[in-house]
C-alpha atoms as a PDB file:
ATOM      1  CA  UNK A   1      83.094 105.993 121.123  1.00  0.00           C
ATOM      2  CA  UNK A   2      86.559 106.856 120.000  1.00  0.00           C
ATOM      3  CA  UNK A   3      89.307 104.802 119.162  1.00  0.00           C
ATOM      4  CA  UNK A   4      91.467 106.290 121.749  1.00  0.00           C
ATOM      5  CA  UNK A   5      88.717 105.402 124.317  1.00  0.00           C
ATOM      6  CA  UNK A   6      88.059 101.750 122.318  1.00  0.00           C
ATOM      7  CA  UNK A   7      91.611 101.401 123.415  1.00  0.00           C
ATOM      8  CA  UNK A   8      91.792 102.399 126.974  1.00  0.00           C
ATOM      9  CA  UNK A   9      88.761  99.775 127.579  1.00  0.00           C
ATOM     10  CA  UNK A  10      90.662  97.070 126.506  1.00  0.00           C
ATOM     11  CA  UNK A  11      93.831  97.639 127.952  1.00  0.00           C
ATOM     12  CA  UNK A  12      91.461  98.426 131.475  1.00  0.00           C
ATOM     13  CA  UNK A  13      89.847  94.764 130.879  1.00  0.00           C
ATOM     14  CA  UNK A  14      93.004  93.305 130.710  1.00  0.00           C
ATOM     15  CA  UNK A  15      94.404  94.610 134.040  1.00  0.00           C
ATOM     16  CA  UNK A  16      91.543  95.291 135.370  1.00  0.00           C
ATOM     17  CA  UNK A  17      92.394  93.302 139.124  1.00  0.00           C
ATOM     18  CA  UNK A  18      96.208  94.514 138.291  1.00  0.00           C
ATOM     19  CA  UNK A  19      95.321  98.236 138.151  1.00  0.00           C
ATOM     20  CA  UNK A  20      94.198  98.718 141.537  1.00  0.00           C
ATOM     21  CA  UNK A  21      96.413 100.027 143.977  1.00  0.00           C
ATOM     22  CA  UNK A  22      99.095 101.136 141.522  1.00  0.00           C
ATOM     23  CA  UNK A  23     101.571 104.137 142.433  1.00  0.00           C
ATOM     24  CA  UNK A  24     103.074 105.686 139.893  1.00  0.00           C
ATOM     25  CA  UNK A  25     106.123 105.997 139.142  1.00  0.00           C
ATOM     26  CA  UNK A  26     106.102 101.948 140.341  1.00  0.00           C
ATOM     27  CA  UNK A  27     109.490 100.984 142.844  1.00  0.00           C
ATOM     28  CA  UNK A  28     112.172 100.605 140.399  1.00  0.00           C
ATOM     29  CA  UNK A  29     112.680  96.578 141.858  1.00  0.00           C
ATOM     30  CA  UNK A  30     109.220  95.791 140.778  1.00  0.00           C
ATOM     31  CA  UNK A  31     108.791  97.606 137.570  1.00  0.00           C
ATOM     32  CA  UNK A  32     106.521  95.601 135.408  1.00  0.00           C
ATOM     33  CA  UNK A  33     106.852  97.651 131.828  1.00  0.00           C
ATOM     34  CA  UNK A  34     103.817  96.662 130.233  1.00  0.00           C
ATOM     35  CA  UNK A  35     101.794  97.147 133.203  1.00  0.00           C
ATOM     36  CA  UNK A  36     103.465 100.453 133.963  1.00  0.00           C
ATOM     37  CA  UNK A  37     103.061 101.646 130.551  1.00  0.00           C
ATOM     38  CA  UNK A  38      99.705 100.515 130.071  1.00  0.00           C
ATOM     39  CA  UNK A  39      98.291 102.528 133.060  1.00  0.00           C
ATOM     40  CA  UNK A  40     100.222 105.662 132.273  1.00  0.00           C
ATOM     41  CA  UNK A  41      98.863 105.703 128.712  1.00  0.00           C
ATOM     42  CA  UNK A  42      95.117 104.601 130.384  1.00  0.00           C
ATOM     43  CA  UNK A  43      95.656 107.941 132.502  1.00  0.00           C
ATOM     44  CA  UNK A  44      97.241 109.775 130.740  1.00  0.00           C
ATOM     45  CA  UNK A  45      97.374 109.205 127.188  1.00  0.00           C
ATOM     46  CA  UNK A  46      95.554 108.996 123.705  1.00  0.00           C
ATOM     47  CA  UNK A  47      96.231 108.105 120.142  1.00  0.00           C
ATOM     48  CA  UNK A  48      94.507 109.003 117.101  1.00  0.00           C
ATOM     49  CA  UNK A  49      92.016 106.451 114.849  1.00  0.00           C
ATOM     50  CA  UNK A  50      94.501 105.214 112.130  1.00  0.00           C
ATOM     51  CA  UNK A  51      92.326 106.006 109.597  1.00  0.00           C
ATOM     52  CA  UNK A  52      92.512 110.177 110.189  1.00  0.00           C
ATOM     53  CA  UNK A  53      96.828 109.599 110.693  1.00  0.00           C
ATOM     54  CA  UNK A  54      99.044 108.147 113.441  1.00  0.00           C
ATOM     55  CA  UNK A  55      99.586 109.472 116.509  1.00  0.00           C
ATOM     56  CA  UNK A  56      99.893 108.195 119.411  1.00  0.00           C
ATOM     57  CA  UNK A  57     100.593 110.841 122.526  1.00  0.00           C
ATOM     58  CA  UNK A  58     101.263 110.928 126.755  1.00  0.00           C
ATOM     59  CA  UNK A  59     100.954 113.989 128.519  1.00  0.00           C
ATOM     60  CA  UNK A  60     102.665 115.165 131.353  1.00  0.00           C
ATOM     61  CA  UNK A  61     102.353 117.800 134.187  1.00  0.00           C
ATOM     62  CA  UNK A  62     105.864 116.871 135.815  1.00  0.00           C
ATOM     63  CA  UNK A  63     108.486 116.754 133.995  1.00  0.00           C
ATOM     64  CA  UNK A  64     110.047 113.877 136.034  1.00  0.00           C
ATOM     65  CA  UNK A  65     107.456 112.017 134.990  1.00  0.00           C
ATOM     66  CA  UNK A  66     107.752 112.634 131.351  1.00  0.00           C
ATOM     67  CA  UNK A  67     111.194 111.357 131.491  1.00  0.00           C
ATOM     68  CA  UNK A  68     110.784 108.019 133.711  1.00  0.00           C
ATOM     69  CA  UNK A  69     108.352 106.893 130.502  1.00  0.00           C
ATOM     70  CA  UNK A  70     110.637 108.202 127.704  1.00  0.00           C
ATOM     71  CA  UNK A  71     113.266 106.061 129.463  1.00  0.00           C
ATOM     72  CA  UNK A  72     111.097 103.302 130.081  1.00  0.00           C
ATOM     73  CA  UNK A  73     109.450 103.072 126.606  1.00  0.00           C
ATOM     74  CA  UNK A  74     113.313 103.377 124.728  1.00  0.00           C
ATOM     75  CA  UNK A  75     114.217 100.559 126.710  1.00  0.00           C
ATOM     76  CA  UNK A  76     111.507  98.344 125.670  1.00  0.00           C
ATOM     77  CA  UNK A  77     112.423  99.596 121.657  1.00  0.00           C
ATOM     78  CA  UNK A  78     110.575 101.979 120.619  1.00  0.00           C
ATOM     79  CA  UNK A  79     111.283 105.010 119.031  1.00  0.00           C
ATOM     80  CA  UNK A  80     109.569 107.490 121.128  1.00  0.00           C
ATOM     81  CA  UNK A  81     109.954 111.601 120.707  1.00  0.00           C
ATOM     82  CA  UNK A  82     109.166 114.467 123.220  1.00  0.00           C
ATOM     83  CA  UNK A  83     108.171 117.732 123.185  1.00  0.00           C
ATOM     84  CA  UNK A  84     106.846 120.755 125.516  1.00  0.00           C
ATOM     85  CA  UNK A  85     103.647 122.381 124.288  1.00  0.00           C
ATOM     86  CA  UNK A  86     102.191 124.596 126.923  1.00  0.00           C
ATOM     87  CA  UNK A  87     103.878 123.603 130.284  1.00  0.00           C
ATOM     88  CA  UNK A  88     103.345 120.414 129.300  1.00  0.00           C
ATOM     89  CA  UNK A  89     105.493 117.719 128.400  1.00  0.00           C
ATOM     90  CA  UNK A  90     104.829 115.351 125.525  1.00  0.00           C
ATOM     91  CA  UNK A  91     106.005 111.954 125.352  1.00  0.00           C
ATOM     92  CA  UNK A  92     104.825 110.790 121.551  1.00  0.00           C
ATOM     93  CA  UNK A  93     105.136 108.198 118.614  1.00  0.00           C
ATOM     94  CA  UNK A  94     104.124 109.011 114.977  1.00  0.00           C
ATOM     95  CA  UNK A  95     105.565 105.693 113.108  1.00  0.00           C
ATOM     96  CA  UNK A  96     102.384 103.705 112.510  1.00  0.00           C
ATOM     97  CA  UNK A  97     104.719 100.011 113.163  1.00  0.00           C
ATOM     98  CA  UNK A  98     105.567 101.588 116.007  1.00  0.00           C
ATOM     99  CA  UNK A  99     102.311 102.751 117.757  1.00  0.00           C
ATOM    100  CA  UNK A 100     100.847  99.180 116.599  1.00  0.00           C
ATOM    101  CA  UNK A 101     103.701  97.705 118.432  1.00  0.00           C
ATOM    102  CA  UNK A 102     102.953  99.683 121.514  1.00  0.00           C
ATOM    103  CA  UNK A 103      98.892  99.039 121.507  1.00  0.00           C
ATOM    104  CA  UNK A 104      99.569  95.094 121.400  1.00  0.00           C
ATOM    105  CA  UNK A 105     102.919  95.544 124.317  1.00  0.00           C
ATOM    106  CA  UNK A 106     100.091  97.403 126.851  1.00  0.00           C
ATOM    107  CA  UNK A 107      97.534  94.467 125.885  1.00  0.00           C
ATOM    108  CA  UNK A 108      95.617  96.394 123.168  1.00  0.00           C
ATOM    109  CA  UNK A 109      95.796  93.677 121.001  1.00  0.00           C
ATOM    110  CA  UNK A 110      92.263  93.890 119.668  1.00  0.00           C
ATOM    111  CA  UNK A 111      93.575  97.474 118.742  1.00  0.00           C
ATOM    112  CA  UNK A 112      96.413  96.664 116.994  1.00  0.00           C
ATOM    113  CA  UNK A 113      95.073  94.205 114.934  1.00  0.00           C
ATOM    114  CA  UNK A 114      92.523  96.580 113.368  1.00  0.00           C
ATOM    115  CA  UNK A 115      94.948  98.948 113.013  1.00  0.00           C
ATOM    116  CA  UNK A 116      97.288  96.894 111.121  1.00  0.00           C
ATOM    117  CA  UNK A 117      94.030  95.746 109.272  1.00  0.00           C
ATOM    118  CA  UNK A 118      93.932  99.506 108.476  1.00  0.00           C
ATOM    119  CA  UNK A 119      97.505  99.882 107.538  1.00  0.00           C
ATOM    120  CA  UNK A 120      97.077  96.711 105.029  1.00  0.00           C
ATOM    121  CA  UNK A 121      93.692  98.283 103.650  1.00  0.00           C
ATOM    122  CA  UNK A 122      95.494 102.210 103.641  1.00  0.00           C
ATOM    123  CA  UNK A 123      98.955 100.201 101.921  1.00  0.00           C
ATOM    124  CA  UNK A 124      96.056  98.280  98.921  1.00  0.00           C
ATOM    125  CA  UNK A 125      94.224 101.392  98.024  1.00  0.00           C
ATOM    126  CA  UNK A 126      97.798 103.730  97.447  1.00  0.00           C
ATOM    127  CA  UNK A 127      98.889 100.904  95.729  1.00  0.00           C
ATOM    128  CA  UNK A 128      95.424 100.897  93.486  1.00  0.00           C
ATOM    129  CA  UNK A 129      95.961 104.583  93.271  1.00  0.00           C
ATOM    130  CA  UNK A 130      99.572 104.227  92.376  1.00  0.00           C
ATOM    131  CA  UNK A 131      98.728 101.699  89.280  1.00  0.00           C
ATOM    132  CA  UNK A 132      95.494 103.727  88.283  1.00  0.00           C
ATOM    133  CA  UNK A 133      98.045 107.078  87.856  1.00  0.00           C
ATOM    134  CA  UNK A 134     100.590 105.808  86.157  1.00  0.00           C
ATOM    135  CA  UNK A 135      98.195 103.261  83.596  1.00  0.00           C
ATOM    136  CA  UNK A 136      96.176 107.117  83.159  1.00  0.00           C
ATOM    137  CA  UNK A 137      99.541 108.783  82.504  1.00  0.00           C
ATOM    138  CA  UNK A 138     100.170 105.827  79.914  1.00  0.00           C
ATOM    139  CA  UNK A 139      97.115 106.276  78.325  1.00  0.00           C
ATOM    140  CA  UNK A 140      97.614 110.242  78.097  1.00  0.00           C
ATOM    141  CA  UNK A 141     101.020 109.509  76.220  1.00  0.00           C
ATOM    142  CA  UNK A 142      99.493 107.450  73.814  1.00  0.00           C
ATOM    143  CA  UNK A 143      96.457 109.514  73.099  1.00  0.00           C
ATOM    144  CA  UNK A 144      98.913 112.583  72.583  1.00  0.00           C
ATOM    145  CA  UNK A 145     101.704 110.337  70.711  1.00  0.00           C
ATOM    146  CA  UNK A 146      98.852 109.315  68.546  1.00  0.00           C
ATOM    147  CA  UNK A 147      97.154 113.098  68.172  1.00  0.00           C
ATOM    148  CA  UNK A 148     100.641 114.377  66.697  1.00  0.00           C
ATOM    149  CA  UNK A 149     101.416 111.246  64.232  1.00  0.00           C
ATOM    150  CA  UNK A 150      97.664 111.673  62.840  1.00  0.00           C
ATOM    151  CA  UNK A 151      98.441 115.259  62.540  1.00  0.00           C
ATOM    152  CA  UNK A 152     101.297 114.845  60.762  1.00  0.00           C
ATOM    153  CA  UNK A 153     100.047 112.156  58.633  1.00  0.00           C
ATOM    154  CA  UNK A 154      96.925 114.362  57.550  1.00  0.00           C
ATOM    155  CA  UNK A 155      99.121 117.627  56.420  1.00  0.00           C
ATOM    156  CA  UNK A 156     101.341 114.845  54.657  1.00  0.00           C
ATOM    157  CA  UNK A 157      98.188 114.203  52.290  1.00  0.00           C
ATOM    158  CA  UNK A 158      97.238 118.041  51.710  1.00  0.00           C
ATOM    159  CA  UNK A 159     100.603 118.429  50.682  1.00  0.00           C
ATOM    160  CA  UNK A 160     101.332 115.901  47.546  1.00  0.00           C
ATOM    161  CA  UNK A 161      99.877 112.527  50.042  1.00  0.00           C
ATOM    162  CA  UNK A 162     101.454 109.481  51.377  1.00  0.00           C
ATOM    163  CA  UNK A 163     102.789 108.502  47.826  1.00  0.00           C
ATOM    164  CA  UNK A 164     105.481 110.215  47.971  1.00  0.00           C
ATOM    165  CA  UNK A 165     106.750 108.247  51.620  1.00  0.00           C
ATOM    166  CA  UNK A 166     108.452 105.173  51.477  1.00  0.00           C
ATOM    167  CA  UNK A 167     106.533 102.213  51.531  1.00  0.00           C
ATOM    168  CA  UNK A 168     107.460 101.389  55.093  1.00  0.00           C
ATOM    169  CA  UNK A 169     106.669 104.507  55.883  1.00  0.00           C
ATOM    170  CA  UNK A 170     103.320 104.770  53.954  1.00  0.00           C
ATOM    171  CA  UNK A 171     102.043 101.220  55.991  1.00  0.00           C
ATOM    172  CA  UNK A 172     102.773 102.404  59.142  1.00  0.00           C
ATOM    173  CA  UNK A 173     100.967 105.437  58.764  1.00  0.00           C
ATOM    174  CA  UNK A 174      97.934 103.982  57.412  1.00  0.00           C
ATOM    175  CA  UNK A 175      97.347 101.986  60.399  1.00  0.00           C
ATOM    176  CA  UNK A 176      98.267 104.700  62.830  1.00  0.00           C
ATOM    177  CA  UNK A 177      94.921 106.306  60.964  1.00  0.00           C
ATOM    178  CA  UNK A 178      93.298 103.309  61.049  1.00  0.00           C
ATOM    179  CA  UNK A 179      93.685 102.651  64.441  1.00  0.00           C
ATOM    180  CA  UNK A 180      94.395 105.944  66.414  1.00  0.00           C
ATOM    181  CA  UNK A 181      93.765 104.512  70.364  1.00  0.00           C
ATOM    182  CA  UNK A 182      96.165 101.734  69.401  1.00  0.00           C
ATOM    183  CA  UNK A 183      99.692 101.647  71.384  1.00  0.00           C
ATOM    184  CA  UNK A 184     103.049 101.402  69.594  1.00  0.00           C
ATOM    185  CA  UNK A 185     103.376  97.779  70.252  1.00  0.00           C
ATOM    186  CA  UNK A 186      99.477  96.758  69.405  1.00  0.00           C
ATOM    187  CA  UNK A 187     100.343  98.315  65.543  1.00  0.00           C
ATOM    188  CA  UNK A 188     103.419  96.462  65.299  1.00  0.00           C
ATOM    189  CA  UNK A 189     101.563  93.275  66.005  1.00  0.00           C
ATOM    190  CA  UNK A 190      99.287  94.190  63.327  1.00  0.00           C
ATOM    191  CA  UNK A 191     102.036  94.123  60.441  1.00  0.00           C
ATOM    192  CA  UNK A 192     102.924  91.816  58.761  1.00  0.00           C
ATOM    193  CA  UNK A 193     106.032  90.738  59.431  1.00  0.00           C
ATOM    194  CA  UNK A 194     105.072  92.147  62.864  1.00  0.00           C
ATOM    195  CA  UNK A 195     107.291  95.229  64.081  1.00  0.00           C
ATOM    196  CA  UNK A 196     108.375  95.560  67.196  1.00  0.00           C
ATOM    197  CA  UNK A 197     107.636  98.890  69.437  1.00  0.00           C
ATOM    198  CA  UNK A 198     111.445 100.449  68.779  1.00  0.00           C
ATOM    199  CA  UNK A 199     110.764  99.909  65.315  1.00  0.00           C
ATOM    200  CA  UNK A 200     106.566 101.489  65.050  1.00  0.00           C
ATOM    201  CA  UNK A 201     108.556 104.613  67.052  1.00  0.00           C
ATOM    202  CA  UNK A 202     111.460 105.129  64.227  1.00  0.00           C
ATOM    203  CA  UNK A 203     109.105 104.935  61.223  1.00  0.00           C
ATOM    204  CA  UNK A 204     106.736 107.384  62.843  1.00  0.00           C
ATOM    205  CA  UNK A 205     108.955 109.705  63.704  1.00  0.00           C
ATOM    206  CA  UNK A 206     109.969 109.069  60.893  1.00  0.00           C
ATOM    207  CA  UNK A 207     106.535 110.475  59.167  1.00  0.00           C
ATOM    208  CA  UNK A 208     106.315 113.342  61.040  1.00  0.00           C
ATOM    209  CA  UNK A 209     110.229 114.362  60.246  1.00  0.00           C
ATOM    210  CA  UNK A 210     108.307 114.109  56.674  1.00  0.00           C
ATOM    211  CA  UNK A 211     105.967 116.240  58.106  1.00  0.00           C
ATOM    212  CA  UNK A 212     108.047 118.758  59.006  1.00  0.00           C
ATOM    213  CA  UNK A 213     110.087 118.745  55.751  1.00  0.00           C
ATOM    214  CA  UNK A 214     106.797 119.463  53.548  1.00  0.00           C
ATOM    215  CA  UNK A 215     106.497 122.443  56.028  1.00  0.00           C
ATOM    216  CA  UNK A 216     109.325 123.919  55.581  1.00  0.00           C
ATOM    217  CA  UNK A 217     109.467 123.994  51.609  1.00  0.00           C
END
């Protein structure tokens, strides 16, 4: 069974008694908006299993029709679209809040509450995703910070070796050799005084302005 129809079924055992002999549209004196709502969707409607997208949809023959629920559903908050697609007229919601709001207002509260449990699970993993991108991205910038200091570093020792650096200079790029997957900060923990990232970044760009010196003579 489909959500949409998971839905209908529990908004039907909730007015189950209350259903029968309802006209639609009700007498405007005895408009009950959750009840009227509730059947028109029941009839008429559907909305899509939050974990595909949101959607949530009411179609329409008469256009009179279409209207007397776009009215009725703005007054009760919600932000509510329409549209015509093939003669017929489409009263819609596509804000997830918004179609959970409307699912718990018709008494599809079970329904709401797993798809807010869906929303919370949807919100963790892009938020996993999210930290797993940008910790990768990190990770890429130090590998390829690291493959152009060792680089430089190396062609500094075909070409007369690290004597001729400073001495500053000469330690820091000994340990970025020693350790290659370290990060900026890690190697200036490792010194002794310890060096903080700024100052690992200025000596080895300082190294590999060195570098580029040697390659220009």
């Amino acid at each position: 069974m489909s959500f949409s129809q998971d839905v209908k079924q529990e908004i039907g055992r909730k007015y189950a008694g209350e259903f029968e002999g309802f006209t639609f549209p009700p007498n405007a004196n005895i408009i009950n908006p959750a009840l009227t709502l509730a059947w028109i969707f029941v009839q008429k409607g559907s909305v899509n299993d939050p974990e595909t997208s949101y959607h949530l949809e009411i179609v329409f023959e008469d256009e009179a029709e279409a209207m007397f629920t776009l009215d009725l559903m703005e007054k009760q908050g919600f932000r509510v679209r329409i549209t015509k697609r093939k003669e017929k007229h489409i009263v819609y919601l596509k804000d997830r809040e918004t179609i959970a709001e409307f699912l718990g207002f018709t008494g599809a509260v079970g329904a709401m509450m797993q798809m807010e449990n869906s929303l919370i699970l949807k919100d963790m993993r892009n938020s996993v995703n999210r930290k797993v991108n940008f910790e990768t991205a990190n990770i890429e910038r130090t590998v390829g910070a690291a493959v152009k200091d060792i680089e430089a570093i190396e062609y500094i020792e075909r070409h007369g070796g690290l004597r001729q650096l400073p001495e500053n200079l000469r330690e820091i790029a000994k340990l970025r050799v020693e350790y290659p997957d370290a990060s900026l900060k890690s190697l200036g923990e490792s010194m002794d005084p310890p060096l903080g990232k700024s100052g690992v970044n200025h000596r080895l760009r300082k190294v590999r302005e060195a570098a580029e010196r040697l390659g220009k003579c």
